[in-house]
PDB file of N, CA and C in Angstrom:
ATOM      1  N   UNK A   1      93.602  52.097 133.537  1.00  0.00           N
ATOM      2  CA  UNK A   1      93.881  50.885 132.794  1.00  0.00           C
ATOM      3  C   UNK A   1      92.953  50.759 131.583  1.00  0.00           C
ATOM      4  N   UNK A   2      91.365  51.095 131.915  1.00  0.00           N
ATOM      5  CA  UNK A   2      90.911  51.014 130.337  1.00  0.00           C
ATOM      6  C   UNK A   2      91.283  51.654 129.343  1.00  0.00           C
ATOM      7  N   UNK A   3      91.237  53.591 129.875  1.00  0.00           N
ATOM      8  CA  UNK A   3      92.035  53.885 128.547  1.00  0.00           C
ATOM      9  C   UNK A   3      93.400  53.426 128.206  1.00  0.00           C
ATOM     10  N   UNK A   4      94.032  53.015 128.491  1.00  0.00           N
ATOM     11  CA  UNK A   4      95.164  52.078 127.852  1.00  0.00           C
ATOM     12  C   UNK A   4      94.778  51.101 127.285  1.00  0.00           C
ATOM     13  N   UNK A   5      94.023  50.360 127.403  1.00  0.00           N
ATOM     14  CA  UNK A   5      93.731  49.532 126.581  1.00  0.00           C
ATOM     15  C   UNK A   5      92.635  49.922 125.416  1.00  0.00           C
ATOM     16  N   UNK A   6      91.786  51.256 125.719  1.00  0.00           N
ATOM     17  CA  UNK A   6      91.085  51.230 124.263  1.00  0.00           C
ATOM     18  C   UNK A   6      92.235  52.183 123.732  1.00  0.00           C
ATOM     19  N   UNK A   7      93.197  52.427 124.041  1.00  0.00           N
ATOM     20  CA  UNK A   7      94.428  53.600 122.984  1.00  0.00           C
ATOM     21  C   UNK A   7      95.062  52.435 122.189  1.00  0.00           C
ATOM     22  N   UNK A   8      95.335  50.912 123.111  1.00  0.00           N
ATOM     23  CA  UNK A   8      96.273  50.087 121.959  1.00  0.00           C
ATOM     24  C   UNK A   8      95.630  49.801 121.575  1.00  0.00           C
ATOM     25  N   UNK A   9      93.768  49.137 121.933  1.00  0.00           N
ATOM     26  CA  UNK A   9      93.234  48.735 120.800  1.00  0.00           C
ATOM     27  C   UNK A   9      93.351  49.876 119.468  1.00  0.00           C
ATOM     28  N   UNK A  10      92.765  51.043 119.310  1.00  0.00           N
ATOM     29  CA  UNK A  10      92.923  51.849 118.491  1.00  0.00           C
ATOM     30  C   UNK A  10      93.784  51.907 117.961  1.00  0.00           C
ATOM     31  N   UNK A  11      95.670  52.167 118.664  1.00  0.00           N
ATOM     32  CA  UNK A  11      96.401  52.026 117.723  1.00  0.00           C
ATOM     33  C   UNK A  11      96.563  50.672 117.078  1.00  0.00           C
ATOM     34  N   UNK A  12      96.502  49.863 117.791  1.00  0.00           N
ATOM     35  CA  UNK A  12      96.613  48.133 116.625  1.00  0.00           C
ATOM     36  C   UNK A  12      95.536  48.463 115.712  1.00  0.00           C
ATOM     37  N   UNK A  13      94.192  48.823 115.487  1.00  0.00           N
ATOM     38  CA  UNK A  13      93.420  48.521 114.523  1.00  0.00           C
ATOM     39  C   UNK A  13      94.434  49.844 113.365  1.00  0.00           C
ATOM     40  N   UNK A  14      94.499  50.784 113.613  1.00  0.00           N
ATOM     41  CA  UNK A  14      95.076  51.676 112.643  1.00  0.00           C
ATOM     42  C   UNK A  14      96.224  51.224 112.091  1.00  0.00           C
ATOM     43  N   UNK A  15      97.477  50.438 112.499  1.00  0.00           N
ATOM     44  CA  UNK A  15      97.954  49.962 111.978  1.00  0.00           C
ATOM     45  C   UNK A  15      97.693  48.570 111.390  1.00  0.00           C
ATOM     46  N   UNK A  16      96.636  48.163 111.722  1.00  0.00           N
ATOM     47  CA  UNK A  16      96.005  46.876 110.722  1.00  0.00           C
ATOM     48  C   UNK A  16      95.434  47.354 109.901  1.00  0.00           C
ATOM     49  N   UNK A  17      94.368  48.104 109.666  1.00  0.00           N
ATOM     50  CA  UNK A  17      93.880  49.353 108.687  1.00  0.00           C
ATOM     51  C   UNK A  17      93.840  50.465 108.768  1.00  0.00           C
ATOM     52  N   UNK A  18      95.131  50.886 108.156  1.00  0.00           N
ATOM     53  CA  UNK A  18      95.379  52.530 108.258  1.00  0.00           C
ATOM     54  C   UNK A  18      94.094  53.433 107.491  1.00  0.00           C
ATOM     55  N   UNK A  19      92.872  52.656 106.739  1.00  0.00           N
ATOM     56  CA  UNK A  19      91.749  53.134 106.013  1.00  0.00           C
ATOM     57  C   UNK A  19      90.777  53.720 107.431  1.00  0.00           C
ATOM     58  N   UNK A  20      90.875  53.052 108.975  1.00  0.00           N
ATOM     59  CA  UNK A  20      89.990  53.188 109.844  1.00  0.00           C
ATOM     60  C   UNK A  20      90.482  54.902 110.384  1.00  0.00           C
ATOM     61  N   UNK A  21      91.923  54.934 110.368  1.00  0.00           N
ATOM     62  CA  UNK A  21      92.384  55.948 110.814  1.00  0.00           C
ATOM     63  C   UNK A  21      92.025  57.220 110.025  1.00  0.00           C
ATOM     64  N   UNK A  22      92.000  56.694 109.079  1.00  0.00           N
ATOM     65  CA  UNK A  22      92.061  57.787 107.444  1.00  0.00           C
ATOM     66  C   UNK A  22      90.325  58.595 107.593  1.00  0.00           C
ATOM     67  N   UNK A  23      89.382  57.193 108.102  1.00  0.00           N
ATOM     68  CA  UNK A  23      88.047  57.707 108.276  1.00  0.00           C
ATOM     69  C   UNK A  23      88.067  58.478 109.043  1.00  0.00           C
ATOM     70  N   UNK A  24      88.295  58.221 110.030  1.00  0.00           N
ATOM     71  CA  UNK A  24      88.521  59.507 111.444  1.00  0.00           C
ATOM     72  C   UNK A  24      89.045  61.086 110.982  1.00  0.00           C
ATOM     73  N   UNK A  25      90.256  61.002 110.352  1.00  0.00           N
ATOM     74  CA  UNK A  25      90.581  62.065 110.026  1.00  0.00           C
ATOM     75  C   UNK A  25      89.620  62.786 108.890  1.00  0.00           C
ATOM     76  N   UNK A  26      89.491  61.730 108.382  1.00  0.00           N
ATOM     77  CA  UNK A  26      88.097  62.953 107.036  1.00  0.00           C
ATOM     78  C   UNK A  26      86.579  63.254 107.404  1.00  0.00           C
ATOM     79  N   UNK A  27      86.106  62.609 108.357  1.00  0.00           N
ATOM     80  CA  UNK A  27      85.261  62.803 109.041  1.00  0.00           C
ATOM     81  C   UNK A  27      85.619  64.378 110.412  1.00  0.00           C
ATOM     82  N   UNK A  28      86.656  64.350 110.394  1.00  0.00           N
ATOM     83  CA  UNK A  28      86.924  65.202 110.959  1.00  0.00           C
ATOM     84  C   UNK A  28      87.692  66.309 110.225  1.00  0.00           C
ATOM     85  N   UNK A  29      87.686  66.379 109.432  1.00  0.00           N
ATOM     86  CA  UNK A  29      87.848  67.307 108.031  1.00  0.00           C
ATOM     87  C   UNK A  29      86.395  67.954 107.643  1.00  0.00           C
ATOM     88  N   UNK A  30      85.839  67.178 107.755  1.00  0.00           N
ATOM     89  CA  UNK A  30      84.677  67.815 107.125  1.00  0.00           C
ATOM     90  C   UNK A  30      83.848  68.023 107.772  1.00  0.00           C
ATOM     91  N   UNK A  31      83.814  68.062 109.037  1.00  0.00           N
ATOM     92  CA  UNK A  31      83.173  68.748 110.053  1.00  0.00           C
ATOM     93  C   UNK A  31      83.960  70.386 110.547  1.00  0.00           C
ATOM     94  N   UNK A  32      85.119  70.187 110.138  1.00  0.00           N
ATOM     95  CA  UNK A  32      85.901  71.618 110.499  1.00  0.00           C
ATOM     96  C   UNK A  32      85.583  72.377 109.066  1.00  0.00           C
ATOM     97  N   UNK A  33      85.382  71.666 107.939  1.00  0.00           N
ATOM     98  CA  UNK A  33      84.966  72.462 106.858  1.00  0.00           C
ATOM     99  C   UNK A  33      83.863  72.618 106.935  1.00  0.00           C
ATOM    100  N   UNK A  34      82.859  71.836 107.253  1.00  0.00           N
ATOM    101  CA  UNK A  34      81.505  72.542 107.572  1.00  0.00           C
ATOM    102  C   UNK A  34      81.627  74.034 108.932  1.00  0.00           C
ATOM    103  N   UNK A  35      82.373  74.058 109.641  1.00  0.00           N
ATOM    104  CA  UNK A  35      82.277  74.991 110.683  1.00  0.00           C
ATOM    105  C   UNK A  35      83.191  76.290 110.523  1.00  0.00           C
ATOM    106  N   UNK A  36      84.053  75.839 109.516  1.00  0.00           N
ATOM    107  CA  UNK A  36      85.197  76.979 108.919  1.00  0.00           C
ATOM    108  C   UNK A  36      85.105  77.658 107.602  1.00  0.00           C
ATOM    109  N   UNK A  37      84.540  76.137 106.617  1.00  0.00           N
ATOM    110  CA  UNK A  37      84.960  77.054 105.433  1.00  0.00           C
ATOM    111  C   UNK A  37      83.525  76.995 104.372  1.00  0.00           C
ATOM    112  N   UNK A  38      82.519  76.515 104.818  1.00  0.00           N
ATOM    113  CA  UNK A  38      81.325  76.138 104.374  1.00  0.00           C
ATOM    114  C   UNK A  38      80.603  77.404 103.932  1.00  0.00           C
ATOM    115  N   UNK A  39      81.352  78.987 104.975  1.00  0.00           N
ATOM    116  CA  UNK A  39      80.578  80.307 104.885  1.00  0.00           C
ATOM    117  C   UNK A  39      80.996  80.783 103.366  1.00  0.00           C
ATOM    118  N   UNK A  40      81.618  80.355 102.797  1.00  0.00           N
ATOM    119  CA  UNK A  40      82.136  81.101 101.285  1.00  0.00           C
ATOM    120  C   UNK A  40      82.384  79.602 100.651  1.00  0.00           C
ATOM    121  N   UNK A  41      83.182  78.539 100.644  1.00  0.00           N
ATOM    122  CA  UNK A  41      82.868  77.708  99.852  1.00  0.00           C
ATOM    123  C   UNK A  41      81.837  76.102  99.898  1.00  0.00           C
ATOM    124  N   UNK A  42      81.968  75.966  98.200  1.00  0.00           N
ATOM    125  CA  UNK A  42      80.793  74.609  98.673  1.00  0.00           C
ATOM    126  C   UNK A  42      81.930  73.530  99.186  1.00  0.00           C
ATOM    127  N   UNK A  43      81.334  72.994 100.019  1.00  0.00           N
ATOM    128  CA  UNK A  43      82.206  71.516 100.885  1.00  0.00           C
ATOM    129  C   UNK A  43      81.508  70.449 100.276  1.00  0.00           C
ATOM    130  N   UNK A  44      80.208  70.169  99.890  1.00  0.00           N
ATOM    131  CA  UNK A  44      80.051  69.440  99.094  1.00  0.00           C
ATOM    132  C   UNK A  44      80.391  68.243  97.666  1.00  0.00           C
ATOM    133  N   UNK A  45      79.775  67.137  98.219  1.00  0.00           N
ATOM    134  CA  UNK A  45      80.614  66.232  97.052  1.00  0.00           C
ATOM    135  C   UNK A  45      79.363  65.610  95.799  1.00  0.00           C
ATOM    136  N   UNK A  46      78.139  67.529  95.788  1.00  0.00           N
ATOM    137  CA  UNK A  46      77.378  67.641  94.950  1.00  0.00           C
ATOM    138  C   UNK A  46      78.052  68.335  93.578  1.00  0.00           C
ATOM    139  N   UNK A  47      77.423  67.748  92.976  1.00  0.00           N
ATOM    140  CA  UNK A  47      78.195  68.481  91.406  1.00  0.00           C
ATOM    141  C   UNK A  47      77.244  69.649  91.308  1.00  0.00           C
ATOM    142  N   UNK A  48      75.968  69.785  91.333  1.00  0.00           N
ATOM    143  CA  UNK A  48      75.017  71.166  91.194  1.00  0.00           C
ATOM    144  C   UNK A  48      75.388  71.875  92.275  1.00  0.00           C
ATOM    145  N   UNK A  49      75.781  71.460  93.150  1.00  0.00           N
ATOM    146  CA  UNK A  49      76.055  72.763  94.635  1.00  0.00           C
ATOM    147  C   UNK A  49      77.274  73.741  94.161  1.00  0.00           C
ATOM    148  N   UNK A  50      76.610  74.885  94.962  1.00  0.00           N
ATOM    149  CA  UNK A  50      77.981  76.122  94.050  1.00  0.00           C
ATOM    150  C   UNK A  50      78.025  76.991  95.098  1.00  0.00           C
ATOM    151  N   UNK A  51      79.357  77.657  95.434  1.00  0.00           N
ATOM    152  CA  UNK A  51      79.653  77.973  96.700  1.00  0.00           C
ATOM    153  C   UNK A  51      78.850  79.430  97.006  1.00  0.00           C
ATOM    154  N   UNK A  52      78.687  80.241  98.477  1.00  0.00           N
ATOM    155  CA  UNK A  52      77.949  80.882  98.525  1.00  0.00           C
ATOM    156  C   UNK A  52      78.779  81.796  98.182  1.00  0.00           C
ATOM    157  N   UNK A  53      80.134  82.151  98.348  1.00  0.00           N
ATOM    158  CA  UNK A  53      81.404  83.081  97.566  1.00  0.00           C
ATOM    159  C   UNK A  53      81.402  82.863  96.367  1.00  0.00           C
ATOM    160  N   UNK A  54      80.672  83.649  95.048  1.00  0.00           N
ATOM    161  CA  UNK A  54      80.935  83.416  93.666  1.00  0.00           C
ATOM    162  C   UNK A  54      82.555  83.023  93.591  1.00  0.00           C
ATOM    163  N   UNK A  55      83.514  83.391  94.173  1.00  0.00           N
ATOM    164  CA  UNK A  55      84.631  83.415  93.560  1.00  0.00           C
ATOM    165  C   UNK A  55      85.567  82.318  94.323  1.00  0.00           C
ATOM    166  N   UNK A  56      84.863  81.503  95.192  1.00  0.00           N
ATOM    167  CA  UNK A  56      85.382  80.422  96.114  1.00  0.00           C
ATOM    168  C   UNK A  56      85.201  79.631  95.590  1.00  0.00           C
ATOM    169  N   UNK A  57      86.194  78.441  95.124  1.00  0.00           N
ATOM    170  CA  UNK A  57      86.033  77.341  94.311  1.00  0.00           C
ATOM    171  C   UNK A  57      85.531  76.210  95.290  1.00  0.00           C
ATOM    172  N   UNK A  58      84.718  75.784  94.673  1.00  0.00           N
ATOM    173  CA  UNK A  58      84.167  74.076  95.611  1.00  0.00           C
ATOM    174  C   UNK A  58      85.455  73.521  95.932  1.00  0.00           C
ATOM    175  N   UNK A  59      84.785  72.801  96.561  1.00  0.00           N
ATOM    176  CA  UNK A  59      85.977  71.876  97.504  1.00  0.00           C
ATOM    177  C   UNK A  59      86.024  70.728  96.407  1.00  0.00           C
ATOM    178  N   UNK A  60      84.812  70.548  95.636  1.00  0.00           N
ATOM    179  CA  UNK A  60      85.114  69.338  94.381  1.00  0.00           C
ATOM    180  C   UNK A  60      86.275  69.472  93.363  1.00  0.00           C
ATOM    181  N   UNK A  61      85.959  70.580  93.395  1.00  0.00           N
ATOM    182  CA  UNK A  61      86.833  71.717  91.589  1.00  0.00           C
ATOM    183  C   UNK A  61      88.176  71.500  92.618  1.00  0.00           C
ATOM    184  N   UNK A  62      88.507  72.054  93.678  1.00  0.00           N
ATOM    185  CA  UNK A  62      89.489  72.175  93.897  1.00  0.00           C
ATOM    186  C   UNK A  62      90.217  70.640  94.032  1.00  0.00           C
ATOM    187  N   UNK A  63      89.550  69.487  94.434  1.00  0.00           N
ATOM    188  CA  UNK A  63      90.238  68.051  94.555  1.00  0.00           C
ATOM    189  C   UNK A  63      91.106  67.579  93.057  1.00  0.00           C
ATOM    190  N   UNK A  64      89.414  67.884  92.269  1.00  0.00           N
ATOM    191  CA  UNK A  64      89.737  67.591  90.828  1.00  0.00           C
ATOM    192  C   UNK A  64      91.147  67.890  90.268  1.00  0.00           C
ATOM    193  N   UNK A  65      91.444  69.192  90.413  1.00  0.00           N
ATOM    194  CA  UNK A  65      92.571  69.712  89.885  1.00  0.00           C
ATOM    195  C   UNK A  65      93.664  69.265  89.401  1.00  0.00           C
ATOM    196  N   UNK A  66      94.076  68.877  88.749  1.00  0.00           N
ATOM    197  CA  UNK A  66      95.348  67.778  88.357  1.00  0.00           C
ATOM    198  C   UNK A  66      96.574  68.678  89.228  1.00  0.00           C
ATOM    199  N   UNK A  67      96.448  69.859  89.529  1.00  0.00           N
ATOM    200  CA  UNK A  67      97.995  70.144  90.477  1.00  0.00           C
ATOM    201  C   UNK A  67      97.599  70.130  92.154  1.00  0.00           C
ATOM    202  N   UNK A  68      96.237  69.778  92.009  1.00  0.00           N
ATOM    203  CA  UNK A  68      95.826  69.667  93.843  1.00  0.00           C
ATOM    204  C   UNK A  68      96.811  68.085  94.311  1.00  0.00           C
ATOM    205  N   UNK A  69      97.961  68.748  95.201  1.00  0.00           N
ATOM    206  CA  UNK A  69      98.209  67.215  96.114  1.00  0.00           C
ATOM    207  C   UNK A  69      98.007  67.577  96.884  1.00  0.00           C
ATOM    208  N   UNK A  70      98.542  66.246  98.263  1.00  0.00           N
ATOM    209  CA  UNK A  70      98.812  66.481  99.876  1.00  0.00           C
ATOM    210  C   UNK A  70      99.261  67.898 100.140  1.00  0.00           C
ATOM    211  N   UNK A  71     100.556  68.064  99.298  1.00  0.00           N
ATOM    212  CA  UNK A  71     102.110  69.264  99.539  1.00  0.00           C
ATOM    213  C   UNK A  71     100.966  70.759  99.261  1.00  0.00           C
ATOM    214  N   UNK A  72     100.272  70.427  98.154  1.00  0.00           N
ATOM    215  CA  UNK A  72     100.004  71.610  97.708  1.00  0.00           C
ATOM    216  C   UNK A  72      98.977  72.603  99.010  1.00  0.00           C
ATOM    217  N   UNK A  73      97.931  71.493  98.926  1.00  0.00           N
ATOM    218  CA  UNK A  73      97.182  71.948  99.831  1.00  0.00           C
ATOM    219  C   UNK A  73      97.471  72.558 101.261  1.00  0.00           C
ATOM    220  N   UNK A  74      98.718  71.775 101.710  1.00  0.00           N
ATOM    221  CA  UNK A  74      98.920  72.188 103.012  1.00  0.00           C
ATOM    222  C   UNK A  74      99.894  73.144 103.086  1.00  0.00           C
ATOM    223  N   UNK A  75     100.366  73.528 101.481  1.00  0.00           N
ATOM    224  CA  UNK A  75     101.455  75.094 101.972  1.00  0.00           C
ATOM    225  C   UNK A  75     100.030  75.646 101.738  1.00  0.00           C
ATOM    226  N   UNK A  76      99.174  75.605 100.805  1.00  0.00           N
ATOM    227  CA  UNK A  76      98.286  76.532 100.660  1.00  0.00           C
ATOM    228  C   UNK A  76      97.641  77.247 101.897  1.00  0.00           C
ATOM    229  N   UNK A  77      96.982  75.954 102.833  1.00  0.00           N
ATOM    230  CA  UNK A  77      96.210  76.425 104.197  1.00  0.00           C
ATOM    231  C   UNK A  77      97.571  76.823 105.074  1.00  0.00           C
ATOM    232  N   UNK A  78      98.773  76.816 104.899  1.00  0.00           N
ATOM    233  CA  UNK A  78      99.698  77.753 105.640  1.00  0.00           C
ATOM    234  C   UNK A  78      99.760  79.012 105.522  1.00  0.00           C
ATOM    235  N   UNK A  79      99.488  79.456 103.915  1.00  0.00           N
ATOM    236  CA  UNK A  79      99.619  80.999 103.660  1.00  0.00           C
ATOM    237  C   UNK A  79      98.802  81.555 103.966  1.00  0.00           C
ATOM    238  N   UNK A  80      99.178  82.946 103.866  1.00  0.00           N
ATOM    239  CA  UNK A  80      98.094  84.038 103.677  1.00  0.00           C
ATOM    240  C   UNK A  80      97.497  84.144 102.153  1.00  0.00           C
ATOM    241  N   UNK A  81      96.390  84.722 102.288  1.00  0.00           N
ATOM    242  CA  UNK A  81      95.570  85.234 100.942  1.00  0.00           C
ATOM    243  C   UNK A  81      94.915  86.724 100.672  1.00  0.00           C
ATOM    244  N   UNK A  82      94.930  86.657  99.828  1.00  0.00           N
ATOM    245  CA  UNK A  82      93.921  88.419  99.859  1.00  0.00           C
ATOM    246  C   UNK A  82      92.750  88.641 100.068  1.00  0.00           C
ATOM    247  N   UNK A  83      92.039  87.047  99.574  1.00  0.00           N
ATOM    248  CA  UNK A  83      91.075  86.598  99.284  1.00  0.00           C
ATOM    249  C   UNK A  83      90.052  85.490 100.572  1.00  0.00           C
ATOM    250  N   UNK A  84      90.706  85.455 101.570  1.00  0.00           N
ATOM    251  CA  UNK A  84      90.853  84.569 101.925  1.00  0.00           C
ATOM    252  C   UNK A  84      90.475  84.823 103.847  1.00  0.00           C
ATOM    253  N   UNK A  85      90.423  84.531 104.573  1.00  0.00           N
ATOM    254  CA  UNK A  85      90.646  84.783 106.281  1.00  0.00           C
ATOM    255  C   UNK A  85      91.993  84.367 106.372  1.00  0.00           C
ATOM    256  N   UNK A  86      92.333  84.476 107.440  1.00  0.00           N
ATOM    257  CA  UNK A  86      93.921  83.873 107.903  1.00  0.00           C
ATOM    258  C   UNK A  86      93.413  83.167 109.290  1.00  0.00           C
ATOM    259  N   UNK A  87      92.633  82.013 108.766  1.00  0.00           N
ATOM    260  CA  UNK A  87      92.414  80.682 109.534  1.00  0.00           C
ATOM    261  C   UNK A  87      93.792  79.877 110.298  1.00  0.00           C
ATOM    262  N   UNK A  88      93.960  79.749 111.344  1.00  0.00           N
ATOM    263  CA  UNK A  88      94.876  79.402 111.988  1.00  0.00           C
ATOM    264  C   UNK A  88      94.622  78.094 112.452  1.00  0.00           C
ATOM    265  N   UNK A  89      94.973  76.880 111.408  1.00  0.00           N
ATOM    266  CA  UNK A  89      94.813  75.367 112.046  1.00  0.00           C
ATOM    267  C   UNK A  89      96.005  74.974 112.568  1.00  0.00           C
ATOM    268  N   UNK A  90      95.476  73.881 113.338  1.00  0.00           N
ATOM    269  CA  UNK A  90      96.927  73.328 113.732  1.00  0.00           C
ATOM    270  C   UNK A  90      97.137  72.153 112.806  1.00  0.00           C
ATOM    271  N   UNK A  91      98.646  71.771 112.733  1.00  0.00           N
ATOM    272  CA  UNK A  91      98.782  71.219 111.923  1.00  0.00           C
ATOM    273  C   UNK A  91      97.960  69.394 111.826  1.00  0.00           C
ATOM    274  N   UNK A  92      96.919  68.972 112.998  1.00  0.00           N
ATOM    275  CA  UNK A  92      96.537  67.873 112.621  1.00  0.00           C
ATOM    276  C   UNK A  92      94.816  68.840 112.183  1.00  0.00           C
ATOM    277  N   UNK A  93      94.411  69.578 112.302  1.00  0.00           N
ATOM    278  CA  UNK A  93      93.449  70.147 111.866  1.00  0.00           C
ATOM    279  C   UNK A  93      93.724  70.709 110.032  1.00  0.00           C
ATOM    280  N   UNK A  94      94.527  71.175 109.919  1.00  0.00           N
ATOM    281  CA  UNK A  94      95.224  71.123 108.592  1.00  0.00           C
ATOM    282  C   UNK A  94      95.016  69.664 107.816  1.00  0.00           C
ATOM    283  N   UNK A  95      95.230  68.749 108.594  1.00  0.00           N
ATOM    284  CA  UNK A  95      95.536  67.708 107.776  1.00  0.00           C
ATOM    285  C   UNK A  95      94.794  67.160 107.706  1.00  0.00           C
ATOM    286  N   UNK A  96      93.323  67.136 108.305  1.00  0.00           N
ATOM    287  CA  UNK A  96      92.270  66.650 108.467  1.00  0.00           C
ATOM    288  C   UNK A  96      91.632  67.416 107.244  1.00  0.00           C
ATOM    289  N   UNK A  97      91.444  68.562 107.293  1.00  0.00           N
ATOM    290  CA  UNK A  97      90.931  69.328 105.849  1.00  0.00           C
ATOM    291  C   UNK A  97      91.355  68.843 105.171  1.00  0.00           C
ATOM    292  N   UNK A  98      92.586  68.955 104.568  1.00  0.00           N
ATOM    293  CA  UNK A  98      93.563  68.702 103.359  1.00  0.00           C
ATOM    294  C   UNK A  98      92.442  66.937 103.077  1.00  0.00           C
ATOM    295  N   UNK A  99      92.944  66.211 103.833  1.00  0.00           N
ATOM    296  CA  UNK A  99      91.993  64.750 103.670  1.00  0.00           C
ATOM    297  C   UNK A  99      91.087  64.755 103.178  1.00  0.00           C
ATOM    298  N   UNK A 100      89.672  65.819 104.088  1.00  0.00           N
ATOM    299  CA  UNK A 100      88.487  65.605 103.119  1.00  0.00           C
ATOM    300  C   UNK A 100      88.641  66.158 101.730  1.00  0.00           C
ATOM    301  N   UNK A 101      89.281  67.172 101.895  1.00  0.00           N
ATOM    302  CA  UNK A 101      89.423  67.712 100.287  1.00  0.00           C
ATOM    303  C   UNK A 101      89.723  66.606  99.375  1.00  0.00           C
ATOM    304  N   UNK A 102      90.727  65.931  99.759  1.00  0.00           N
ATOM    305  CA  UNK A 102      91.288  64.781  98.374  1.00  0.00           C
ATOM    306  C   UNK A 102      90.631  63.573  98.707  1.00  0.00           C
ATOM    307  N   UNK A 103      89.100  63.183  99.382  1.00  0.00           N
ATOM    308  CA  UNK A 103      88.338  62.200  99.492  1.00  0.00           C
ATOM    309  C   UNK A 103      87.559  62.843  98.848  1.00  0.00           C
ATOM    310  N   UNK A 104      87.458  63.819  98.225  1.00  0.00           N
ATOM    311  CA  UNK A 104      86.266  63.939  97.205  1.00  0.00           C
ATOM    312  C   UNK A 104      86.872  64.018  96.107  1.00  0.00           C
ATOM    313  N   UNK A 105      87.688  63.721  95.550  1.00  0.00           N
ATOM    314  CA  UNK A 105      88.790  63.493  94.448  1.00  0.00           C
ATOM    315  C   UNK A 105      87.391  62.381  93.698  1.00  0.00           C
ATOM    316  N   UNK A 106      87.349  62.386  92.592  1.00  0.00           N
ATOM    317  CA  UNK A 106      87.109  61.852  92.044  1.00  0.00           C
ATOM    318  C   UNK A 106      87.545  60.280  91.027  1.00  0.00           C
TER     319      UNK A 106
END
């Protein structure tokens, strides 16, 4: 019976502020980018920080981007790369990245 009641509390507050839900997920974005993708790029929402992969764009540069959206990002972490690992998220781990990425949007 409690967890039922802290699941509706949770879902009622997320649908009263879908911003509480949004925290969760980018907080949990950026803990999978610190543990996944932190080894080659910067995750940082420092402007002097520069990734330890010369050729891995920050996670800033990449928000910035005027063609970075939601769509883009998440065919992106679907594909393969040359450049790249073939990281296998699931799709709410996907979407949790994708989040922190465009919370450092400027």
């Amino acid at each position: 019976m409690r967890h039922g009641a802290g699941l509706l509390l949770i879902t009622t507050l997320a649908l009263l502020d879908p911003s509480a839900a949004d925290a969760a997920d980018i907080a949990e974005g950026a803990k999978l980018a610190r543990t996944i993708c932190a080894a080659c790029h910067s995750i940082a929402d420092d402007p002097g920080a520069r990734s330890a992969v010369v050729d891995a764009p920050r996670f800033m540069d990449i928000a910035a981007a005027p063609a970075t959206t939601e769509t883009s990002l998440k065919v992106f972490l679907q594909s393969t790369h040359k450049t790249m690992p073939n990281f296998i998220l699931s799709a709410v781990e996907r979407d949790a990245v994708v989040g922190y990425i465009l919370s450092l949007r400027k």
